[in-house]
N, C-alpha and C. Protein backbone atom coordinates (compact mmCIF):
# COMPACT_ATOMS: atom_id res chain seq x y z
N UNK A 1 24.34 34.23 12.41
CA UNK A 1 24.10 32.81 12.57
C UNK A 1 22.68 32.46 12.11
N UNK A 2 21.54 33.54 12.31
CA UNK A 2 20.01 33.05 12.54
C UNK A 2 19.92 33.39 10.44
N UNK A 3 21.07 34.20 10.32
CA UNK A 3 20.29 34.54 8.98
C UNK A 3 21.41 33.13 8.10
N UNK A 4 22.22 32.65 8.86
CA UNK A 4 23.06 31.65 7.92
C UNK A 4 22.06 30.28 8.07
N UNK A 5 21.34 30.22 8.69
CA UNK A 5 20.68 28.91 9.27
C UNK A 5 19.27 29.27 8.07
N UNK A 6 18.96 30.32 8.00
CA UNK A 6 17.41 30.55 6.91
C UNK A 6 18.12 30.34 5.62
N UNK A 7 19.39 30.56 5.32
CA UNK A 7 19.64 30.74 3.87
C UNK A 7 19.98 28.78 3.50
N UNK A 8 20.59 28.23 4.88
CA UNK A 8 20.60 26.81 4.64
C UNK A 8 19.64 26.43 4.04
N UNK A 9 18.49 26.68 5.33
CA UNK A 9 17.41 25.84 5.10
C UNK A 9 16.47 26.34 3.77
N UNK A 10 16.62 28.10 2.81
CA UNK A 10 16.31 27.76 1.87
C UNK A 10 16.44 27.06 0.66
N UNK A 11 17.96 27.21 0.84
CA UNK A 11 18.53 26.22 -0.21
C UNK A 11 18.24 24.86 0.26
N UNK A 12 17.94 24.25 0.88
CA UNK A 12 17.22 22.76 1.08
C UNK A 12 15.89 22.53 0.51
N UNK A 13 15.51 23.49 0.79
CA UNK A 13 13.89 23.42 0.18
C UNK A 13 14.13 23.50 -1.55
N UNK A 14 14.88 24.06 -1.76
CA UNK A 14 15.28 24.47 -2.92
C UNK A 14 15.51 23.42 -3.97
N UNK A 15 16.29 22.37 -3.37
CA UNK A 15 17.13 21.36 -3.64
C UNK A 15 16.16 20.42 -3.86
N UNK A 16 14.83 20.58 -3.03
CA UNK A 16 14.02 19.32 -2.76
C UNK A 16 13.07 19.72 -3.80
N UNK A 17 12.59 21.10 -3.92
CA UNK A 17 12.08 20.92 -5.26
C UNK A 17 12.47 21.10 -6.33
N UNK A 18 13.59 21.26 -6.52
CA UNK A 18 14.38 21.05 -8.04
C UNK A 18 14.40 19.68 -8.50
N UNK A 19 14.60 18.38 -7.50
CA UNK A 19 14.87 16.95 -7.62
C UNK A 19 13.58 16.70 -7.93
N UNK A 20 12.00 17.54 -7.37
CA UNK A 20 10.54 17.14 -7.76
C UNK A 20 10.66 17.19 -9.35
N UNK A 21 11.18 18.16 -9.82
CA UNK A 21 10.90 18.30 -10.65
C UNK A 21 11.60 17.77 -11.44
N UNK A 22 12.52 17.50 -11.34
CA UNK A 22 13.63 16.81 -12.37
C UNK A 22 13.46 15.02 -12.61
N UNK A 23 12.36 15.03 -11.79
CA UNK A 23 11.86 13.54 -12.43
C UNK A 23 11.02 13.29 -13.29
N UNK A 24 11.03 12.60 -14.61
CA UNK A 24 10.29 12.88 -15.37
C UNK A 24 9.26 11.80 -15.52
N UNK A 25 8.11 12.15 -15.87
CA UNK A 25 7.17 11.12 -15.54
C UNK A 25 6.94 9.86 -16.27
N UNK A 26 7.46 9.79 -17.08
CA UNK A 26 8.04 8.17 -18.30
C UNK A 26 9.24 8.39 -18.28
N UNK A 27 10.20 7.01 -18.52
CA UNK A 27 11.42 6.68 -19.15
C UNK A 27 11.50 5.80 -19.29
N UNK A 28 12.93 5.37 -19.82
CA UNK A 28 13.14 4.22 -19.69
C UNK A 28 15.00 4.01 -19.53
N UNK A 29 15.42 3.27 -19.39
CA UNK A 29 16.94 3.09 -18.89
C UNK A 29 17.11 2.06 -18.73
N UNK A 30 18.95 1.72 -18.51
CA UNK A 30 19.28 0.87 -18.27
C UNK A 30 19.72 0.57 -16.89
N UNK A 31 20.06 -0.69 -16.54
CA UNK A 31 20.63 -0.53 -14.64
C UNK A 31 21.54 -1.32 -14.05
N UNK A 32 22.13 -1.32 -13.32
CA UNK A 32 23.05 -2.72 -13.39
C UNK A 32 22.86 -2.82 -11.42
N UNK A 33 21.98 -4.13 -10.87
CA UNK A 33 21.55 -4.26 -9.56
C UNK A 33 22.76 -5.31 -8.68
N UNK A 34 23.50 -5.28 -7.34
CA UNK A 34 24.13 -5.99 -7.25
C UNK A 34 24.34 -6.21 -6.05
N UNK A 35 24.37 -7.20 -5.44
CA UNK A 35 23.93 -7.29 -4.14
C UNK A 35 24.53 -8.60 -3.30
N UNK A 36 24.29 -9.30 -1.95
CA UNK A 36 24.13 -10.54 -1.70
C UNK A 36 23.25 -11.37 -1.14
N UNK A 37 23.14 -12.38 -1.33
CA UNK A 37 21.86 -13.06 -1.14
C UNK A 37 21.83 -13.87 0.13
N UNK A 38 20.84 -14.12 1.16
CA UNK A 38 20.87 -15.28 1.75
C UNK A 38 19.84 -16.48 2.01
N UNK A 39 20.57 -17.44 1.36
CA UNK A 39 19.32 -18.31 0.61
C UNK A 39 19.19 -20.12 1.64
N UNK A 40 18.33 -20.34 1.72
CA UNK A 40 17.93 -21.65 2.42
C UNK A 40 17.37 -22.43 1.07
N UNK A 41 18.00 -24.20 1.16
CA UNK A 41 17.25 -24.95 0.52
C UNK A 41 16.46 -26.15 1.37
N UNK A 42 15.46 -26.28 0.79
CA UNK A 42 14.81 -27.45 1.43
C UNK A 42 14.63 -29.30 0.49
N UNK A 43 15.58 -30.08 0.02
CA UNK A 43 15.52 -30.90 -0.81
C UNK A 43 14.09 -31.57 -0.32
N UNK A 44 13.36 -31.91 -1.90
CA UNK A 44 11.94 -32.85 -1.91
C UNK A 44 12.17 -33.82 -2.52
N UNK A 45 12.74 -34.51 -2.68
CA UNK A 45 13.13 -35.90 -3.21
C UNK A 45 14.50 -35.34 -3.92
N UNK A 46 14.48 -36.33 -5.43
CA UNK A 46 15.26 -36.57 -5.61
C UNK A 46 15.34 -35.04 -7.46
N UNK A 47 16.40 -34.50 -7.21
CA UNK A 47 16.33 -33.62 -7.97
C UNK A 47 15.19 -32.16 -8.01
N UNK A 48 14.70 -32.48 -7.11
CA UNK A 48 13.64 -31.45 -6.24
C UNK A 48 14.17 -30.45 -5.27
N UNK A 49 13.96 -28.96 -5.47
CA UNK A 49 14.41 -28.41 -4.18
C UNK A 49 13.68 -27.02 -4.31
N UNK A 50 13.22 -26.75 -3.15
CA UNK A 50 12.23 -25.51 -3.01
C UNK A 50 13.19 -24.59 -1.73
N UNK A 51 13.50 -23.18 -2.56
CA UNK A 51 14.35 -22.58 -2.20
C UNK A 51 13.79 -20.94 -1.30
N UNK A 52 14.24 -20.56 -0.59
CA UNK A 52 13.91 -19.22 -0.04
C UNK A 52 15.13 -18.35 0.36
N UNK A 53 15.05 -16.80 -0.21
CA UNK A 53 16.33 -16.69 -0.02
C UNK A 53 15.53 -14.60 0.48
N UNK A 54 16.34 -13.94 0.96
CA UNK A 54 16.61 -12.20 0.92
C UNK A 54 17.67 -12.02 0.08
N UNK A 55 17.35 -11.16 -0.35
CA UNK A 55 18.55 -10.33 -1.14
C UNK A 55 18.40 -8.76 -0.55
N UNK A 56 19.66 -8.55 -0.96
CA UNK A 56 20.31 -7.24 -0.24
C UNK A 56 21.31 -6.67 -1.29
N UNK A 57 20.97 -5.04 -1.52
CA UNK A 57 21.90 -4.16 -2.60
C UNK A 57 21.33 -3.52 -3.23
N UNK A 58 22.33 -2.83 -4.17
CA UNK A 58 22.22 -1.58 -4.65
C UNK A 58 21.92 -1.44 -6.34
N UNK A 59 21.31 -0.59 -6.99
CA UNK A 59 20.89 -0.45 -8.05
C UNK A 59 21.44 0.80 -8.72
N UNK A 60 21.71 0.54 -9.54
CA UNK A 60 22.91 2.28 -10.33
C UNK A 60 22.24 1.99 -11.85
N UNK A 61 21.94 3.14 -12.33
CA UNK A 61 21.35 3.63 -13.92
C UNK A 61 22.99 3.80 -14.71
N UNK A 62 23.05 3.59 -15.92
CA UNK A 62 23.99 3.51 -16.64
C UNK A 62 24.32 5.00 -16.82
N UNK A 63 23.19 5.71 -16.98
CA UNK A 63 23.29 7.22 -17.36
C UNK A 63 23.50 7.97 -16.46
N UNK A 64 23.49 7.39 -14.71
CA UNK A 64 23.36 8.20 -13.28
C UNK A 64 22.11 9.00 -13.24
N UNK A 65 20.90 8.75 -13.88
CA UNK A 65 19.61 9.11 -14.17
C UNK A 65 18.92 8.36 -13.72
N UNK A 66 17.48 8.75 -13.52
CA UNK A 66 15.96 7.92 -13.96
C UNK A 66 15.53 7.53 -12.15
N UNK A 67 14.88 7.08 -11.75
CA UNK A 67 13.82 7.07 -10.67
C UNK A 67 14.64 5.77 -9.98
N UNK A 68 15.02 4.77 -10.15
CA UNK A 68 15.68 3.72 -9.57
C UNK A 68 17.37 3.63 -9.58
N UNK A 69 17.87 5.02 -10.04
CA UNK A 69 19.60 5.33 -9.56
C UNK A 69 19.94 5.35 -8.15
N UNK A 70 20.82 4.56 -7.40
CA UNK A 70 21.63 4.94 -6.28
C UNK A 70 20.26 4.68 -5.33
N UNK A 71 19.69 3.41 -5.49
CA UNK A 71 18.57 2.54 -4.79
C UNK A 71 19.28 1.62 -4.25
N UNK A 72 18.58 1.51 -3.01
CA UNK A 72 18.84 0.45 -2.10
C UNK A 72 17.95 -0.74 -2.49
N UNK A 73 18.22 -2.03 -2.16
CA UNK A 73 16.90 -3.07 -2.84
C UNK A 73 16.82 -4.06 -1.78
N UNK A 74 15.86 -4.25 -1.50
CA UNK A 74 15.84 -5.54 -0.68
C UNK A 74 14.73 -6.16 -1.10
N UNK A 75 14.88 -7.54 -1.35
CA UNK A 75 14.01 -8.35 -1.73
C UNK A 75 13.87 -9.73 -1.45
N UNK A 76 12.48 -10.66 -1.10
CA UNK A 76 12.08 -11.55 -0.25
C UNK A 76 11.54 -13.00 -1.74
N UNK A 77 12.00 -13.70 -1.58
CA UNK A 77 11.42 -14.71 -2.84
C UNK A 77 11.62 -15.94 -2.61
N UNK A 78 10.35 -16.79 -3.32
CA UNK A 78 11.03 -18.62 -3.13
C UNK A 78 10.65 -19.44 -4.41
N UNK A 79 11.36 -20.45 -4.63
CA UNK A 79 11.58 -20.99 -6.05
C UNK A 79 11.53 -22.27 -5.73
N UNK A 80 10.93 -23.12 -6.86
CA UNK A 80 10.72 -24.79 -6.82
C UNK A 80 11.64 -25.06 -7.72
N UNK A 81 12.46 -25.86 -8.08
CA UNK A 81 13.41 -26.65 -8.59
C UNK A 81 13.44 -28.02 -9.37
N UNK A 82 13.28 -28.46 -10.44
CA UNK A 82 13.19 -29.67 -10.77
C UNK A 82 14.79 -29.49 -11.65
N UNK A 83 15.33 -30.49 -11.43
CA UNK A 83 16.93 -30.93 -11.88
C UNK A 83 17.68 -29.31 -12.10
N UNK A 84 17.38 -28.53 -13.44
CA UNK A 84 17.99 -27.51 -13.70
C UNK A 84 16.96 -26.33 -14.06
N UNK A 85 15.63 -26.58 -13.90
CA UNK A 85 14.74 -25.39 -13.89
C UNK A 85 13.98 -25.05 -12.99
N UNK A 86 12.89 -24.09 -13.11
CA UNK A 86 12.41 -23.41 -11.71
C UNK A 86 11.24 -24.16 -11.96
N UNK A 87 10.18 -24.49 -11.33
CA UNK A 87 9.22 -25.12 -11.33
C UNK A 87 8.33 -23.72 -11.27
N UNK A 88 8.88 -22.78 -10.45
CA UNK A 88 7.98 -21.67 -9.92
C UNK A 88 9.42 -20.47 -9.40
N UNK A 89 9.12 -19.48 -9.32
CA UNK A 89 9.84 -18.38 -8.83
C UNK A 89 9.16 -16.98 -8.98
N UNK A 90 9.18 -16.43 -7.89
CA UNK A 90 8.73 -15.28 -7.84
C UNK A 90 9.31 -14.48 -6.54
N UNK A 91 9.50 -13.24 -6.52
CA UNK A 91 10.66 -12.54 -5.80
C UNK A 91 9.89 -11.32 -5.72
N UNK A 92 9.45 -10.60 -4.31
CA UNK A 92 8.73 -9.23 -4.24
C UNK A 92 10.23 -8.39 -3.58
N UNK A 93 10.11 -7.56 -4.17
CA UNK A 93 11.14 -6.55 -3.70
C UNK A 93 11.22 -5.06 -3.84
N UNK A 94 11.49 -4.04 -2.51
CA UNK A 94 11.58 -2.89 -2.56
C UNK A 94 12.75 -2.07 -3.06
N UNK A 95 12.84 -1.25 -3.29
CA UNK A 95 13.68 -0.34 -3.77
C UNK A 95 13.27 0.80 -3.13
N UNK A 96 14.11 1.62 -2.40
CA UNK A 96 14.44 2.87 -1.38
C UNK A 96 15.32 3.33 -1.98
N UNK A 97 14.76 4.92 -2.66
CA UNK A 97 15.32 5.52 -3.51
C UNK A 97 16.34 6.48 -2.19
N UNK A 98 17.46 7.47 -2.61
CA UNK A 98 18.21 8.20 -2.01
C UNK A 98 17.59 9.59 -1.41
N UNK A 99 16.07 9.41 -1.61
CA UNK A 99 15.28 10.42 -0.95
C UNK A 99 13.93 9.93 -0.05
N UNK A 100 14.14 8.65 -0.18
CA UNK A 100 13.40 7.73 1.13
C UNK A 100 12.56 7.47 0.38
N UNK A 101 11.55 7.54 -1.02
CA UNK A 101 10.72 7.23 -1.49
C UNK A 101 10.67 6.06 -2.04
N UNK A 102 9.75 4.77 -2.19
CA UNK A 102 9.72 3.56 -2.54
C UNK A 102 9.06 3.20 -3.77
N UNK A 103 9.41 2.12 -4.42
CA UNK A 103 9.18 1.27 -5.47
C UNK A 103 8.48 0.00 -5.00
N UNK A 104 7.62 -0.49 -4.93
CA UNK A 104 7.17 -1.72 -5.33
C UNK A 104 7.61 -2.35 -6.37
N UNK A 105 8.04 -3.91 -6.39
CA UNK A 105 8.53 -4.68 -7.44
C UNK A 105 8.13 -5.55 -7.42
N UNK A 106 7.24 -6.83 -8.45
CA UNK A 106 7.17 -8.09 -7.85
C UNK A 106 8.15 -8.98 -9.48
N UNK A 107 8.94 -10.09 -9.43
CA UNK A 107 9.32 -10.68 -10.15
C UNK A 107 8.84 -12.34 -10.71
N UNK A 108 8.90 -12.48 -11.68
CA UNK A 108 8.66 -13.88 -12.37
C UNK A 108 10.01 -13.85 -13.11
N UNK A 109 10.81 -15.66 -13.05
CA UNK A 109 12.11 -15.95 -13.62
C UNK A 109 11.85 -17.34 -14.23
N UNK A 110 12.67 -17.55 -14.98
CA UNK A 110 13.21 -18.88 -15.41
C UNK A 110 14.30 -18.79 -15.39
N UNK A 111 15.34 -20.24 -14.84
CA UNK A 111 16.57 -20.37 -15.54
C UNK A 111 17.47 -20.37 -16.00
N UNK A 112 18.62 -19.90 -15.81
CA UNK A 112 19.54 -20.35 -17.36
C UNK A 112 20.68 -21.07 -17.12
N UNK A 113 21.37 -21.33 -18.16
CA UNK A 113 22.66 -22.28 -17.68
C UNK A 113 23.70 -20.91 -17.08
N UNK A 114 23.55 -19.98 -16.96
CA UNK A 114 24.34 -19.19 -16.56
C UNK A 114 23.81 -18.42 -14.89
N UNK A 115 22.51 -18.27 -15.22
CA UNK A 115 22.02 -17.58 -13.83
C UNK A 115 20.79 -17.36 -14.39
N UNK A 116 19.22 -15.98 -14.19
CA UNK A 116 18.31 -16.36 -14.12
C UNK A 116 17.74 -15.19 -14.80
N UNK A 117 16.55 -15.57 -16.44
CA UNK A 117 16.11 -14.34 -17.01
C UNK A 117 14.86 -13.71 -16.25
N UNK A 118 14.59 -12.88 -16.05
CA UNK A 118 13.14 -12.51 -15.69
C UNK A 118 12.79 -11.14 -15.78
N UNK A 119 11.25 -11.09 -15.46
CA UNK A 119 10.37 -10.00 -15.71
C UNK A 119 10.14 -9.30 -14.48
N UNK A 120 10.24 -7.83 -14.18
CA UNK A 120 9.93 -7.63 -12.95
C UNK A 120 8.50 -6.00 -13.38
N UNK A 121 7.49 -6.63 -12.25
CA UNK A 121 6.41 -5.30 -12.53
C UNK A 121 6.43 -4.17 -11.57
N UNK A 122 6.23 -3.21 -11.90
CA UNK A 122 6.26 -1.86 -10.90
C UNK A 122 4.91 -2.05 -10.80
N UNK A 123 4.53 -2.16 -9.14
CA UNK A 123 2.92 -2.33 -8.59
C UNK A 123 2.69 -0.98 -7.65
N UNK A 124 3.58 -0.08 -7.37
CA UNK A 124 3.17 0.77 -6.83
C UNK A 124 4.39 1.32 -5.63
N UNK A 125 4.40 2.38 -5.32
CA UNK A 125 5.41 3.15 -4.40
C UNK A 125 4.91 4.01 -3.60
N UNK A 126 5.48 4.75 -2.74
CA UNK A 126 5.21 6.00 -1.74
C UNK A 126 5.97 7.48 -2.44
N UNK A 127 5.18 8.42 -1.63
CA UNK A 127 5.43 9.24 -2.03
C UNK A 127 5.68 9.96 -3.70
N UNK A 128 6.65 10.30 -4.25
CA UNK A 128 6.69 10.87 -5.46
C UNK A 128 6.56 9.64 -6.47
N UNK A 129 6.71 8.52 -5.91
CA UNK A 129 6.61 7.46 -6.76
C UNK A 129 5.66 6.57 -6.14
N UNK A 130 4.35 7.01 -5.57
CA UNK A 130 3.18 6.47 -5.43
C UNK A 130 2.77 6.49 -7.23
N UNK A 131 1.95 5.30 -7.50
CA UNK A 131 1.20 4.90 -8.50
C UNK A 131 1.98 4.65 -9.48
N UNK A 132 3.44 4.88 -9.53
CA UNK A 132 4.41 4.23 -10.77
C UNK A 132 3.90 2.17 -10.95
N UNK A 133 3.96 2.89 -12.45
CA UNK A 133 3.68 1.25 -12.90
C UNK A 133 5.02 1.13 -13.84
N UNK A 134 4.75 0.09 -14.17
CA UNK A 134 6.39 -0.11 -15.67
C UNK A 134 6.88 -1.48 -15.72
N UNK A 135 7.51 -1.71 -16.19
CA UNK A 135 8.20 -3.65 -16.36
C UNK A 135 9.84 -3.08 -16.59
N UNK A 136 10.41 -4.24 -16.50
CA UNK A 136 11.72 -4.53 -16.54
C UNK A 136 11.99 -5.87 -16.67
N UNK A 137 12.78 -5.97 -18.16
CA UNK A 137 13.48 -7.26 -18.19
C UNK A 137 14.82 -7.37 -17.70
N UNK A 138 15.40 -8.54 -17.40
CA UNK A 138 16.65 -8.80 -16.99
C UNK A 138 17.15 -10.28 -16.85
N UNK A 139 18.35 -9.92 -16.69
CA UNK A 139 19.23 -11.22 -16.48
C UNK A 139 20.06 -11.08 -15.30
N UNK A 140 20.05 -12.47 -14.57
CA UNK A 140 20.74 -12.00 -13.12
C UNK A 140 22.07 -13.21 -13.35
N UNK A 141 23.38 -12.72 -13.20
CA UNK A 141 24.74 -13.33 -13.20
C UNK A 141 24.60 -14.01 -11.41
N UNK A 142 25.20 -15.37 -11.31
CA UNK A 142 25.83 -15.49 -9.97
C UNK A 142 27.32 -15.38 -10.06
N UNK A 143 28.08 -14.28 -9.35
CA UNK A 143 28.99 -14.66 -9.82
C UNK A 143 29.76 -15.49 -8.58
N UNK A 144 31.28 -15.24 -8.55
CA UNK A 144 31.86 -16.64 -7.87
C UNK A 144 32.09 -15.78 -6.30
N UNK A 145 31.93 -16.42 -5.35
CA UNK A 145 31.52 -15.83 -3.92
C UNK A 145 32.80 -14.54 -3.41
N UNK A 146 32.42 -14.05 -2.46
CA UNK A 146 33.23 -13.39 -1.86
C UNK A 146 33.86 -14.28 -1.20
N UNK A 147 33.53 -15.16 0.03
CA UNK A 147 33.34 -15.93 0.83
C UNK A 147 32.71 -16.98 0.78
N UNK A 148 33.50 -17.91 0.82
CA UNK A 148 32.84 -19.41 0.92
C UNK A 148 31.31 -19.50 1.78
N UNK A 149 29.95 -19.96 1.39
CA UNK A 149 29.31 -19.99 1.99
C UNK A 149 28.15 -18.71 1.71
N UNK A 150 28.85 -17.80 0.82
CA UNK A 150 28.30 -17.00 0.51
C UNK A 150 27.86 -16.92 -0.71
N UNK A 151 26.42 -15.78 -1.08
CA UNK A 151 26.30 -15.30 -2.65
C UNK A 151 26.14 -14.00 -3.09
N UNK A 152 26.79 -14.15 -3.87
CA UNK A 152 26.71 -12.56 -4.88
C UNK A 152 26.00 -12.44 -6.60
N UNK A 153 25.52 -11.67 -6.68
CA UNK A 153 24.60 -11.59 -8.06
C UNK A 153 24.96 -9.98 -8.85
N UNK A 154 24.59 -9.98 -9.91
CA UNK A 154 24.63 -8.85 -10.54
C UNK A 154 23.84 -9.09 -11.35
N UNK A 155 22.80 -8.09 -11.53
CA UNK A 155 21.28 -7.90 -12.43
C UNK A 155 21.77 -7.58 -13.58
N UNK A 156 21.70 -7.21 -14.56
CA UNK A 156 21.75 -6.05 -16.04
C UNK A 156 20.00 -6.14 -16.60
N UNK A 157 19.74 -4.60 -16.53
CA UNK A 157 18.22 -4.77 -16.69
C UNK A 157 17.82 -3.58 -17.67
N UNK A 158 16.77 -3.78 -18.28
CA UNK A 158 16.58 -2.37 -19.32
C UNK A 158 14.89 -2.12 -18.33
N UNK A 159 14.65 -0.85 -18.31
CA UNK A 159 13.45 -0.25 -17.62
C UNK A 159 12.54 0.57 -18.06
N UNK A 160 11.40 0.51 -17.97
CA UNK A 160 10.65 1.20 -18.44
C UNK A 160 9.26 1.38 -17.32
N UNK A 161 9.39 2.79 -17.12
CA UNK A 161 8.44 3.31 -16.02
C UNK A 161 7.31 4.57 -16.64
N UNK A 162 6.32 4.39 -16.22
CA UNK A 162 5.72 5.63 -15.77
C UNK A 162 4.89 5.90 -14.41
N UNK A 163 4.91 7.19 -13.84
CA UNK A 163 4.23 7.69 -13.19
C UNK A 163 2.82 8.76 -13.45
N UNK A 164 1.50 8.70 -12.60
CA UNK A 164 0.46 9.13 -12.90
C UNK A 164 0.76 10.58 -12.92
């Protein structure tokens, strides 16, 4: 039993530094983020509306690769509104990778007649992904609810990271 319990726990250690190493310190990839949102509006007159919403979900690499695969995301943001554009938007959000280590994200968007393009910056993380910097463009789909009352989104994003 005492020698089945050491051979576990070397192969864990094992595991944990094989995954150190198997991250590579630049890339770049693609991702597809998808989640639901819960959003408050506040109307300011007329065609005016300043919005605050969380988002909640998951992030998958096209290749099942790269530093932000099989991420959890949660993210906090609020947006000004004039008729059909953003006056302002910006969205900070984490990403909790499948080994507890974090991403910093902060976003800038505009628009579209479909849903919303934007830029997102890597400002910094914990652990193996302390000091990652990088950008990501994207486009975020709304698509049509699960549930009345509800929202759902899907990102498609291309990435580009490095770590120190």
């Amino acid at each position: 039993m005492r020698t089945t319990i050491l051979i576990l726990a070397a192969l864990a250690c094992e595991g944990a530094r094989a995954s150190d190493e198997a991250i590579p310190r630049e890339g770049t990839n693609s991702a597809t983020t998808m989640g639901n949102v819960t959003m408050k509006a506040l109307p300011l007159g007329p065609g005016r509306v300043q919005l605050t919403w969380e988002f909640l979900g998951v992030t998958t690499t096209d290749d099942g690769k790269g530093v932000t695969h099989n991420a959890s995301v949660r993210c906090f943001g609020a947006a000004q509104g004039l008729r059909d554009a953003y006056l302002s938007y910006e969205n900070g959000c984490v990403l909790t990778r499948p080994d507890g280590d974090q991403i910093y994200i902060i976003e800038t968007a505009a628009k579209t007649p479909s849903g919303t393009k934007g830029t997102s910056t890597f400002v910094g993380g914990t652990g193996k992904m302390a000091g990652i910097t990088g950008t990501s463009e994207w486009v975020r789909y709304w698509v049509r609810p699960a549930v009345d009352g509800t929202i759902q989104t899907v990102t498609r994003s291309k990435i580009s990271y490095k770590l120190p």
